[in-house]
Protein backbone atom coordinates (compact mmCIF):
# COMPACT_ATOMS: atom_id res chain seq x y z
CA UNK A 1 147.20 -25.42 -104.35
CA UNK A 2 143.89 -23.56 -105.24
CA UNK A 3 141.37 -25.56 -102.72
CA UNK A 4 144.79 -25.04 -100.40
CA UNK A 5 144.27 -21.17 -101.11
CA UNK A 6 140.61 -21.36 -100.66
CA UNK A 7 140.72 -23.21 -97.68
CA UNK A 8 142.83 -20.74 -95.60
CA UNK A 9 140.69 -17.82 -97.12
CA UNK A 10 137.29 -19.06 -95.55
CA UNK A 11 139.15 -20.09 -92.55
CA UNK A 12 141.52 -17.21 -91.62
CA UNK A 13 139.56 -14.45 -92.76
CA UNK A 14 136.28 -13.50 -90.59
CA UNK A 15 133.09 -13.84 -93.19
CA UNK A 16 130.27 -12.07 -92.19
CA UNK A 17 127.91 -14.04 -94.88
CA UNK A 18 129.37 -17.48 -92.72
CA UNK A 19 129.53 -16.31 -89.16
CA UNK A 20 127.15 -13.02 -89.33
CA UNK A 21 128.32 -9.17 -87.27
CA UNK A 22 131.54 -10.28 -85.45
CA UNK A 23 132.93 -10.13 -89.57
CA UNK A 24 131.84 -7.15 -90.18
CA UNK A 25 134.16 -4.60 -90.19
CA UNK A 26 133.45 -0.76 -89.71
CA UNK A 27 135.28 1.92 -91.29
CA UNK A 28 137.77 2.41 -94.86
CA UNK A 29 141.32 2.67 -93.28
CA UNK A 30 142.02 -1.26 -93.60
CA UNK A 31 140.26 -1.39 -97.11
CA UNK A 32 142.67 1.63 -98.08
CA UNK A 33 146.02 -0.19 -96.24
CA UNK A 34 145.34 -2.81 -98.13
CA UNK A 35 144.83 -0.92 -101.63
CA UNK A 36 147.75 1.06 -100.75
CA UNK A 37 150.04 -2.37 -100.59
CA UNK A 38 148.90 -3.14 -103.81
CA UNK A 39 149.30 -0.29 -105.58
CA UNK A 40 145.85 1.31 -105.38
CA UNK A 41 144.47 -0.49 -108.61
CA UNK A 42 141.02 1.10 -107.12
CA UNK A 43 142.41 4.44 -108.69
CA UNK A 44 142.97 3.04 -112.49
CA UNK A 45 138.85 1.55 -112.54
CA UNK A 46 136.12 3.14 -114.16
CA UNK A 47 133.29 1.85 -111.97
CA UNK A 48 129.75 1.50 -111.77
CA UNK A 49 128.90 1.44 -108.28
CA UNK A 50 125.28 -0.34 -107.22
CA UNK A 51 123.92 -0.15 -103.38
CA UNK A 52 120.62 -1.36 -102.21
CA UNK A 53 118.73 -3.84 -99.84
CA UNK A 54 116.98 -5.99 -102.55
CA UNK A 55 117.79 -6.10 -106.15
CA UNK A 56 121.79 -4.73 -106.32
CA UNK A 57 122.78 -8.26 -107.85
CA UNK A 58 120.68 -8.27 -110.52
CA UNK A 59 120.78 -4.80 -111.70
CA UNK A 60 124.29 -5.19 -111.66
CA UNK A 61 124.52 -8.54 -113.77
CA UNK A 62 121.92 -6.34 -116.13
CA UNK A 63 124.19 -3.47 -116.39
CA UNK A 64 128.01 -5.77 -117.11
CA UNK A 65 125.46 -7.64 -119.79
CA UNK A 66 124.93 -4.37 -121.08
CA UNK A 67 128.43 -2.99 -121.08
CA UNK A 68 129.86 -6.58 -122.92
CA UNK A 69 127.04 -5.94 -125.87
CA UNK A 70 128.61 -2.33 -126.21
CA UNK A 71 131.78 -4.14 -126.67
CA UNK A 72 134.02 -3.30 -123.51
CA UNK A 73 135.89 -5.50 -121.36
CA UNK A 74 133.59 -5.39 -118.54
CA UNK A 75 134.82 -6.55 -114.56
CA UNK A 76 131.83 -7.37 -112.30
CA UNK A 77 132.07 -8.45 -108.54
CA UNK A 78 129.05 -9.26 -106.83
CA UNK A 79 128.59 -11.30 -103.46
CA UNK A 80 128.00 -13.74 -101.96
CA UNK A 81 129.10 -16.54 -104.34
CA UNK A 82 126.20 -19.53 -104.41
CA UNK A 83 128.21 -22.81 -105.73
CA UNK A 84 132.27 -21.15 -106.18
CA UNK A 85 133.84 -18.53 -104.88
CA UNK A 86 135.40 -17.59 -108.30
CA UNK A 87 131.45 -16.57 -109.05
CA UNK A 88 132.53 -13.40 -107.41
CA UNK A 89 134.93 -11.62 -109.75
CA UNK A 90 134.33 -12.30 -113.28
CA UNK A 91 134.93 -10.72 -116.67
CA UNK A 92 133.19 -10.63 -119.34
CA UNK A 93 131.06 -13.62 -117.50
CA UNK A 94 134.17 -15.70 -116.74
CA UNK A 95 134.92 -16.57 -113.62
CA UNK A 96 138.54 -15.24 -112.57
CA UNK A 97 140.71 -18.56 -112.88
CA UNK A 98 142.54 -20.58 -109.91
CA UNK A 99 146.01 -19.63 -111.00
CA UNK A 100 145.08 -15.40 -110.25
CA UNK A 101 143.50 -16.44 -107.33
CA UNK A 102 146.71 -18.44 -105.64
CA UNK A 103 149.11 -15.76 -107.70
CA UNK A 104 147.29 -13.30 -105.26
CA UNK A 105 147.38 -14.80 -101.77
CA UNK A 106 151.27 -16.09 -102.53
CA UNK A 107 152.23 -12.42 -103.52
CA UNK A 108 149.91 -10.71 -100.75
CA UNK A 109 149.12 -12.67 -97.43
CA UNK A 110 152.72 -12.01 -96.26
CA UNK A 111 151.94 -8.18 -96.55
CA UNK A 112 148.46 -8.17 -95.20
CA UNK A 113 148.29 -10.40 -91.95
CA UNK A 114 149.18 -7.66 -89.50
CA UNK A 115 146.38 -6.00 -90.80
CA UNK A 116 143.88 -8.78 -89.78
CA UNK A 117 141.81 -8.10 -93.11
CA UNK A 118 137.85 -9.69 -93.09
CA UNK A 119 136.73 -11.53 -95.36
CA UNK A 120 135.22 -9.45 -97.60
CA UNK A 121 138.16 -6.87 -97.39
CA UNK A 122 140.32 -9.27 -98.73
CA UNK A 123 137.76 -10.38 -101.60
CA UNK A 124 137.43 -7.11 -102.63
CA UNK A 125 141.45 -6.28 -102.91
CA UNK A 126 141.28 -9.07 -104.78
CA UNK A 127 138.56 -7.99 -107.30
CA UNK A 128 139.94 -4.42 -107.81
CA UNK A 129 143.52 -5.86 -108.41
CA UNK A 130 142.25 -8.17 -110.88
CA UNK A 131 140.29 -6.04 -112.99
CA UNK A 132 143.34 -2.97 -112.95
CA UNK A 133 145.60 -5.70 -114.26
CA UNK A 134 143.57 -6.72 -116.94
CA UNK A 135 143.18 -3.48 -117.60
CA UNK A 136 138.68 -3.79 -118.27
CA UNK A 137 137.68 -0.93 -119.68
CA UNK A 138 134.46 -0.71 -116.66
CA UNK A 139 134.17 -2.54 -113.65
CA UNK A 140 130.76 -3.33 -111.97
CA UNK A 141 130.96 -3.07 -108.35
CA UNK A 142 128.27 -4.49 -106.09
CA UNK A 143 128.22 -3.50 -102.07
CA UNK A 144 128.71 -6.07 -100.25
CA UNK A 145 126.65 -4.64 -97.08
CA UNK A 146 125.31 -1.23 -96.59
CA UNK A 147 127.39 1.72 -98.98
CA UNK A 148 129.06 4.09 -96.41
CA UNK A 149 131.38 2.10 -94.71
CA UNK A 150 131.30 -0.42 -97.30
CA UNK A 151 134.92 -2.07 -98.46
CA UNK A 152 133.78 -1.37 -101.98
CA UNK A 153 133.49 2.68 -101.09
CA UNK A 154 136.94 4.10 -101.59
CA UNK A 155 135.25 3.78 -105.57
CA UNK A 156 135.27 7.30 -107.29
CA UNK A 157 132.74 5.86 -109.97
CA UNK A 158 130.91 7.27 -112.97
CA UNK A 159 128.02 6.51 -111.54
CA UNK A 160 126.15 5.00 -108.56
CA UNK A 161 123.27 2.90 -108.32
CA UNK A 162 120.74 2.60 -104.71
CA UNK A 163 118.11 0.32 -105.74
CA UNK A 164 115.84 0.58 -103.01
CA UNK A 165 115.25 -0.01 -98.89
CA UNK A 166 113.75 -2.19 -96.12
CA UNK A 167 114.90 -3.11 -93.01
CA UNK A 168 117.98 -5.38 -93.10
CA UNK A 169 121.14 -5.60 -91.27
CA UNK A 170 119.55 -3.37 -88.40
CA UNK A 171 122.15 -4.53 -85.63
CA UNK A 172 124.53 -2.71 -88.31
CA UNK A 173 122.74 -0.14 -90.33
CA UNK A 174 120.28 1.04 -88.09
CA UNK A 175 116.66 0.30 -87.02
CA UNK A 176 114.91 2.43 -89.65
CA UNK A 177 114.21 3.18 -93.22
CA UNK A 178 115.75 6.58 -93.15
CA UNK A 179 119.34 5.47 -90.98
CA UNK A 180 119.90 2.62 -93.16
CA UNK A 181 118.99 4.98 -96.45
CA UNK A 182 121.44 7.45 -94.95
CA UNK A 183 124.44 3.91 -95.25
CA UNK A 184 123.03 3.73 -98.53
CA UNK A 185 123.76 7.30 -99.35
CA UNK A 186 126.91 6.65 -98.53
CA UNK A 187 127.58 5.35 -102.30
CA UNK A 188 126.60 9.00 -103.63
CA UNK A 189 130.17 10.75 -104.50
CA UNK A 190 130.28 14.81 -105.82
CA UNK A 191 128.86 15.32 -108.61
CA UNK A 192 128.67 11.93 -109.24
CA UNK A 193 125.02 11.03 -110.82
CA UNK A 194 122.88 8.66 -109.06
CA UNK A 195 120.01 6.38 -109.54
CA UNK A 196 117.64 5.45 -107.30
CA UNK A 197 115.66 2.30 -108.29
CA UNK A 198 112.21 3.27 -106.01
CA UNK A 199 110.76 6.16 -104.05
CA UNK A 200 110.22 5.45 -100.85
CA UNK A 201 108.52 8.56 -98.40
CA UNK A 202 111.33 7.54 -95.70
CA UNK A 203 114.23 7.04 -98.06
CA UNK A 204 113.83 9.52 -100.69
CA UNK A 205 114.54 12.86 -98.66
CA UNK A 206 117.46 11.47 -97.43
CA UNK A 207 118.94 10.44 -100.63
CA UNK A 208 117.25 13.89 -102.02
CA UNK A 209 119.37 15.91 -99.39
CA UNK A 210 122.77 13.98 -99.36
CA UNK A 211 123.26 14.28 -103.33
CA UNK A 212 121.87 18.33 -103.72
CA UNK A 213 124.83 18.83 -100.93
CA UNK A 214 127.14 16.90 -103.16
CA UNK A 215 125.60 18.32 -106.35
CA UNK A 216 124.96 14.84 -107.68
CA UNK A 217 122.67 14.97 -110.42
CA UNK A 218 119.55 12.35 -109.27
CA UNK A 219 117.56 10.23 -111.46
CA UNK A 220 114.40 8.09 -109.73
CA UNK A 221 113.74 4.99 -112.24
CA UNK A 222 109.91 5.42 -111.57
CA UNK A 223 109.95 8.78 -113.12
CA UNK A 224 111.08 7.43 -116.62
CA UNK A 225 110.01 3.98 -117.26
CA UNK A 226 106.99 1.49 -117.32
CA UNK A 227 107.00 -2.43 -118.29
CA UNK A 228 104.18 -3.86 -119.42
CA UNK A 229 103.26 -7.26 -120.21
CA UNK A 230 104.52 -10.78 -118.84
CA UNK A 231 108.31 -10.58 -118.68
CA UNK A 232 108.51 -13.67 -121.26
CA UNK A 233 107.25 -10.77 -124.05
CA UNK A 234 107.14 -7.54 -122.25
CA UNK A 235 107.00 -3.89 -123.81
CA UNK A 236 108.68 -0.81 -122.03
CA UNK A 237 107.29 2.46 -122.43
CA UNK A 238 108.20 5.66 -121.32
CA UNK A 239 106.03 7.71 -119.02
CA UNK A 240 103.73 9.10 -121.96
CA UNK A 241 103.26 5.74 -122.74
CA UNK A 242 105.21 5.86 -125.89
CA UNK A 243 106.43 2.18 -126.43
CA UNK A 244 110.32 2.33 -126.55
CA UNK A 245 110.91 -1.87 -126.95
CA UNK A 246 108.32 -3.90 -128.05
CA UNK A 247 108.97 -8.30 -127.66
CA UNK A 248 111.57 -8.23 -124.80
CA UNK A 249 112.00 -11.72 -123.60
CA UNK A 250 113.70 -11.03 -120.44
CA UNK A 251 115.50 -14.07 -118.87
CA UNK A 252 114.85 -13.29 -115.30
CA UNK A 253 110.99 -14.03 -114.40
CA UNK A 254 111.01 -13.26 -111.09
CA UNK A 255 108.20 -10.53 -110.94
CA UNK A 256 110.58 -8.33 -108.79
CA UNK A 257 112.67 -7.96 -111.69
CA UNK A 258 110.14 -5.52 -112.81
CA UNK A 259 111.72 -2.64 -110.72
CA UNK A 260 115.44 -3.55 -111.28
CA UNK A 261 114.34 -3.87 -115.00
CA UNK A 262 113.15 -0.01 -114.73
CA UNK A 263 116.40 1.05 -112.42
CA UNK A 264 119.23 -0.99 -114.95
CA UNK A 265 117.32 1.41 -117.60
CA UNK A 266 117.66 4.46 -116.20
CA UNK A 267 121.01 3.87 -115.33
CA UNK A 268 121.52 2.90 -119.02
CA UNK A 269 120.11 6.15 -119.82
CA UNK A 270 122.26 8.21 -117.24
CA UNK A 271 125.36 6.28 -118.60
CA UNK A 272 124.60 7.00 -122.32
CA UNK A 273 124.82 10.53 -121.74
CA UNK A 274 127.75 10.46 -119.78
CA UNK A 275 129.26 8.15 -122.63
CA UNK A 276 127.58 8.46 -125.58
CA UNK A 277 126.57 5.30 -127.96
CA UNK A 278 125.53 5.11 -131.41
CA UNK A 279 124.30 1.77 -131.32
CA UNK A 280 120.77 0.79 -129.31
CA UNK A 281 121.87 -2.64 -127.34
CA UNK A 282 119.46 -2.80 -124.37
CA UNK A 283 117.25 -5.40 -125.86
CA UNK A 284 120.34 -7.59 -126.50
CA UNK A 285 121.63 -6.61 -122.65
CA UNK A 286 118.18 -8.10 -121.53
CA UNK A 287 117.94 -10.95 -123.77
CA UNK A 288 121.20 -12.03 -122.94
CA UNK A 289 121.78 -11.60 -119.49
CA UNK A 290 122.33 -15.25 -118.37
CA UNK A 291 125.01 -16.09 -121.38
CA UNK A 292 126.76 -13.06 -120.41
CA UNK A 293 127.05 -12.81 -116.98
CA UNK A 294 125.99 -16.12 -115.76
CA UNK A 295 123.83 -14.89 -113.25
CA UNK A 296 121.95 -17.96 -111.07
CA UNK A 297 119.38 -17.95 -108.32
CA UNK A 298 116.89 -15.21 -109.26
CA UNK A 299 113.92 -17.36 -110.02
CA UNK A 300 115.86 -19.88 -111.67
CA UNK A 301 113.72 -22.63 -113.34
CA UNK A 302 115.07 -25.94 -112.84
CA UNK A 303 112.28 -28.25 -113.54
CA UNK A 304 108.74 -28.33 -115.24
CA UNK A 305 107.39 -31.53 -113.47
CA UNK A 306 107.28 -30.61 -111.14
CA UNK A 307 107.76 -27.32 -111.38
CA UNK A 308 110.91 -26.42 -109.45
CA UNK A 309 112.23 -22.85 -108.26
CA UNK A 310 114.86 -21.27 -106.42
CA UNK A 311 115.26 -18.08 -105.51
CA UNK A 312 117.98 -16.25 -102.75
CA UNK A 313 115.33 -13.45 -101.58
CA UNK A 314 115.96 -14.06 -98.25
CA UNK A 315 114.41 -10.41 -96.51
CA UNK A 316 110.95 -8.93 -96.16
CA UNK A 317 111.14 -6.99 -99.14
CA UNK A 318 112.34 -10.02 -101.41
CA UNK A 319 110.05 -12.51 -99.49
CA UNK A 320 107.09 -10.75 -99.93
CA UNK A 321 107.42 -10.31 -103.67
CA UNK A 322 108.61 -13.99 -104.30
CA UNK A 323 105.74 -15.88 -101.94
CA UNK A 324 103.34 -13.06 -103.86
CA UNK A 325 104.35 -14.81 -107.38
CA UNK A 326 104.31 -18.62 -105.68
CA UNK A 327 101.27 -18.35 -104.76
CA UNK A 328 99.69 -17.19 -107.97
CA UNK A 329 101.23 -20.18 -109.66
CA UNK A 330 98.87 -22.74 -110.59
CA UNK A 331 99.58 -26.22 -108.79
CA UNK A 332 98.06 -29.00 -106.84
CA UNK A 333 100.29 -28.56 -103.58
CA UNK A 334 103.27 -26.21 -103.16
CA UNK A 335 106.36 -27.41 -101.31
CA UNK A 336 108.59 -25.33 -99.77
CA UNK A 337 112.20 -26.08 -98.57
CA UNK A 338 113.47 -23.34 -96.46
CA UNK A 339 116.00 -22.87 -94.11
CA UNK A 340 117.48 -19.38 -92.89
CA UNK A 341 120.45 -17.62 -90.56
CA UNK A 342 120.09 -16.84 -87.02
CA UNK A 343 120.74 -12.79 -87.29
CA UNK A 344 117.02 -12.54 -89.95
CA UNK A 345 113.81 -10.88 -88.48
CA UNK A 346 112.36 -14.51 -88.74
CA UNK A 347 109.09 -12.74 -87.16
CA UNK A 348 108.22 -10.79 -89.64
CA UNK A 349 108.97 -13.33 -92.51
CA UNK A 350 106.71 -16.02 -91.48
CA UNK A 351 103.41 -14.08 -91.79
CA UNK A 352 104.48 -13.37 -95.51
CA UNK A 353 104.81 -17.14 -96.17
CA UNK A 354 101.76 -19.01 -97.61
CA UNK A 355 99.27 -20.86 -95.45
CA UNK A 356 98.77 -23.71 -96.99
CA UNK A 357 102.13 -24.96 -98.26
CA UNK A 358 103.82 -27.71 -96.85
CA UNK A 359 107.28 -26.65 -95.11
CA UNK A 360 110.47 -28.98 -95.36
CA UNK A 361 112.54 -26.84 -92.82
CA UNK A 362 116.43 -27.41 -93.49
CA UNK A 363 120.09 -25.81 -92.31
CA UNK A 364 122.96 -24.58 -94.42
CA UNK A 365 126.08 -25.74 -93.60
CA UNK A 366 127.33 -22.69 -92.79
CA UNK A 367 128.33 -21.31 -88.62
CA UNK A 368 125.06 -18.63 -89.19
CA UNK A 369 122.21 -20.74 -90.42
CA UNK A 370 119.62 -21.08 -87.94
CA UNK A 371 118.93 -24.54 -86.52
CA UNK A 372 116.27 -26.57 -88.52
CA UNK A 373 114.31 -27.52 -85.11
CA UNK A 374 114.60 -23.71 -83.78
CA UNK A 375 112.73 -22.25 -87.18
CA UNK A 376 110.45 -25.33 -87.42
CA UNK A 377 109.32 -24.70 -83.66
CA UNK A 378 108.53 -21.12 -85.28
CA UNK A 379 106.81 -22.45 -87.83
CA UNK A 380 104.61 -24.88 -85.91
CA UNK A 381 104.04 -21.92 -83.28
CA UNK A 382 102.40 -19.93 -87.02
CA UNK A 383 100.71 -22.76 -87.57
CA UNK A 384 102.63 -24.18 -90.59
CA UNK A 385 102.60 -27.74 -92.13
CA UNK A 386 106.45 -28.39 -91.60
CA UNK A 387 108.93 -31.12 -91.34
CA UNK A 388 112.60 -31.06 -90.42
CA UNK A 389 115.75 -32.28 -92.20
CA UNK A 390 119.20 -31.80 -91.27
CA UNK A 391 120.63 -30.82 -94.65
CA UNK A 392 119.42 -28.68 -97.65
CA UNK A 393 119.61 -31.95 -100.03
CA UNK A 394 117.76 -34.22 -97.51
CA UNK A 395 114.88 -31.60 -97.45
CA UNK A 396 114.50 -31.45 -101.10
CA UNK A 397 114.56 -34.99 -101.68
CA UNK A 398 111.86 -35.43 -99.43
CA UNK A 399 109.99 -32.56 -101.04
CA UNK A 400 110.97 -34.00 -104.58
CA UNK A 401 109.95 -37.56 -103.62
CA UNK A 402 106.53 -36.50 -101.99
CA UNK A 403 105.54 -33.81 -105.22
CA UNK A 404 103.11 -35.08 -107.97
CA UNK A 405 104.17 -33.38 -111.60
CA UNK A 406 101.23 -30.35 -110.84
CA UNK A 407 103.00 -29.65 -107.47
CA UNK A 408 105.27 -26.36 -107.63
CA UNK A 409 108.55 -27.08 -105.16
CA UNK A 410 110.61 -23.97 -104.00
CA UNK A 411 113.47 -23.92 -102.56
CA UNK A 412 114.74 -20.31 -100.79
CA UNK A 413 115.05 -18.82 -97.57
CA UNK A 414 118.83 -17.79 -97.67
CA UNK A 415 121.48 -17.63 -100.31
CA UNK A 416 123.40 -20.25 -98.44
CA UNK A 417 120.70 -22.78 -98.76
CA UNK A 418 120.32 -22.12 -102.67
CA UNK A 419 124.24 -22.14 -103.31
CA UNK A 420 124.34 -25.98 -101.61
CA UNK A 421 121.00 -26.99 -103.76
CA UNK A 422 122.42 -25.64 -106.78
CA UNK A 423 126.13 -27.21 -106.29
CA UNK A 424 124.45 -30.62 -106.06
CA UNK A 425 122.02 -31.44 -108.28
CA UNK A 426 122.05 -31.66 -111.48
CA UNK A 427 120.67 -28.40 -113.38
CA UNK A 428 118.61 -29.58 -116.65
CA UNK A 429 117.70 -25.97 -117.69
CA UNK A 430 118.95 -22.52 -117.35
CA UNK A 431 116.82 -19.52 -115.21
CA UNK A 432 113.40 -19.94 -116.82
């Protein structure tokens, strides 16, 4: 009955992560019809509400591990899923079960068809209905695309979270930093404190202006925070330099994780005051991110010989940062599998890719991905080294058979491509 359930939800229910803009549905009125059917479990949450074009998944798997170490029953939804769509809605790090899912859709779907819910609409019902009847003590809410219009933002939370901007979505939000800052905004409720993860000259007067007109108290992480140190064994000081955590083995490697590292502690901060603690458990919300939440993808270490990555950055912003760290990795040849969707500024990714890697160019399954001859023409036109496969596995068994144990092998480009990697090999180690 579940993979019944499941079926009929991909299928019926436009997904803009599958099919791209015609899913994407503007406005709160069928979000709210559909809370209102349900009995508005949206009202009973206390939420933590995170926004952002790079980074909003991780800070929010850093702030539910930090809410299960102070003990509370902790909801977090995050999208999209990578290997099961139960990734999506967890508590306390496990996944919501098969039975709540098809209890849902049997009691619902009836109610909500004339309504012609997308996707995500429905996913988030779903999430907020869960969480009210299992009564969590905090739920972590992650946008699913740009804040203002967002299903997610009929949330009156605690507190929100923007973690920072670059141009995505710009059919959608808008063609530059400050209009797509201003769908961020969105997020920022009265007198509702607010985080922002990193100044940006663009973004930061807009955020700046929105909450002093809605006399939300702003906190930017940069002001209150420094990491030092290789992430394995890192320190974090404040500003003065006064260490705060010395030995900090965070999970997450990715050198981005940096500034979420800095934002998920200044929200921490924000949150303590709000809700006082008299225990200190943000070294043990670090340390044991992955056993909490079970958070994949984010430069998760699957192999040491060779050395083999994935990662779903899949914009300028999260490119840049993750081809920055490949390419200060030690190896003999690096090996890229990559495929990506159709609606991505593919022009301005390729100049951030590295030069001298050699490119196994692949498609998600998925109506969106991009064809693998379309990007590898793009490639070729760069001047890449690239080769094409018709399936995410194909490519990185080619890559896999044609590495030596000193080549690095990566495999990003698009969430979609990491999910069907991940769901079909066999994973050896947890993110290194």
């Amino acid at each position: 009955m579940y993979n019944q359930i499941l079926d009929e939800i991909f299928h019926a229910y436009p997904m803009y992560h599958k099919v791209g803009s015609s899913a994407y549905k503007e406005g709160l009125e069928n979000i709210e019809a559909l809370l209102t059917i349900i009995g508005n479990p949206e009202k009973k949450l206390k939420a933590i509400h995170i926004a952002g074009t790079n980074g909003k998944g991780s800070v929010a798997n850093m702030m539910a591990s930090y809410c299960q170490e102070r003990g509370w029953k902790t909801g977090l939804f995050t999208s999209p899923h990578l290997v099961d769509f139960r990734e999506r809605i967890r508590i306390n790090g496990q996944m919501i079960t098969e039975e709540e899912v098809v209890d849902f859709f049997q009691r619902f779907k009836p109610k909500f068809d004339h309504l012609e819910p997308s996707f995500f609409e429905i996913t988030t019902a779903l999430a907020f209905h869960y969480f009210a009847q299992q009564n969590v003590d905090i739920a972590v809410i992650e946008v699913g695309l740009g804040g203002r219009l967002d299903a997610t933002n009929v949330l009156h939370p605690l507190l929100s979270i923007i973690t920072n901007i670059s141009l995505e979505h710009t059919q959608l939000l808008g063609d530059t930093i400050a209009k797509i800052a201003y769908e961020k905004a969105g997020i920022i409720k009265e007198k509702t404190p607010v985080v922002i993860g990193e100044f940006h000259p663009e973004s930061f007067p807009v955020f700046k202006d929105i909450a002093d007109k809605k006399q939300a108290p702003l906190f930017l992480a940069e002001e209150h925070y420094q990491i030092e140190g290789a992430l394995s064994d890192c320190s974090i000081q404040d500003m003065e330099g006064h260490p705060l955590y010395e030995h900090i083995h965070c999970p997450l490697q990715g050198e981005y994780q940096r500034l979420n590292l800095r934002t998920f502690l200044t929200a921490v901060r924000v949150l303590e005051e709000l809700m006082p603690y008299d225990q200190d458990v943000v070294p043990q919300a670090i340390e044991h991110l992955i056993a909490n939440t079970g958070l994949m993808g984010r430069w998760q270490v699957l192999r040491q010989e060779p050395l083999t990555i994935c990662d779903v950055g899949h914009n300028t912003g999260g490119l840049a940062l993750t081809m920055r760290q490949l390419e200060a990795l030690p190896y003999r040849t690096l090996r890229i599998v990559m495929g990506m969707v159709s609606d991505k500024d593919i022009a301005h990714v390729i100049p951030l890719l590295p030069k001298g890697a050699e490119y196994y160019i692949c498609q998600a399954d998925i109506e969106r991905a991009l064809p693998s001859e379309t990007l590898a023409a793009m490639f070729q036109d760069a001047g890449l080294r690239c080769r094409t496969h018709h399936s995410v596995i194909e490519a990185f068994k080619a890559a896999n058979a044609d590495a030596a144990p000193d080549d690095v092998v990566f495999v990003g480009g698009s969430c979609f491509v990491v999910g069907e990697f991940l769901a079909n090999i066999q994973q050896p180690t947890a993110n290194g």
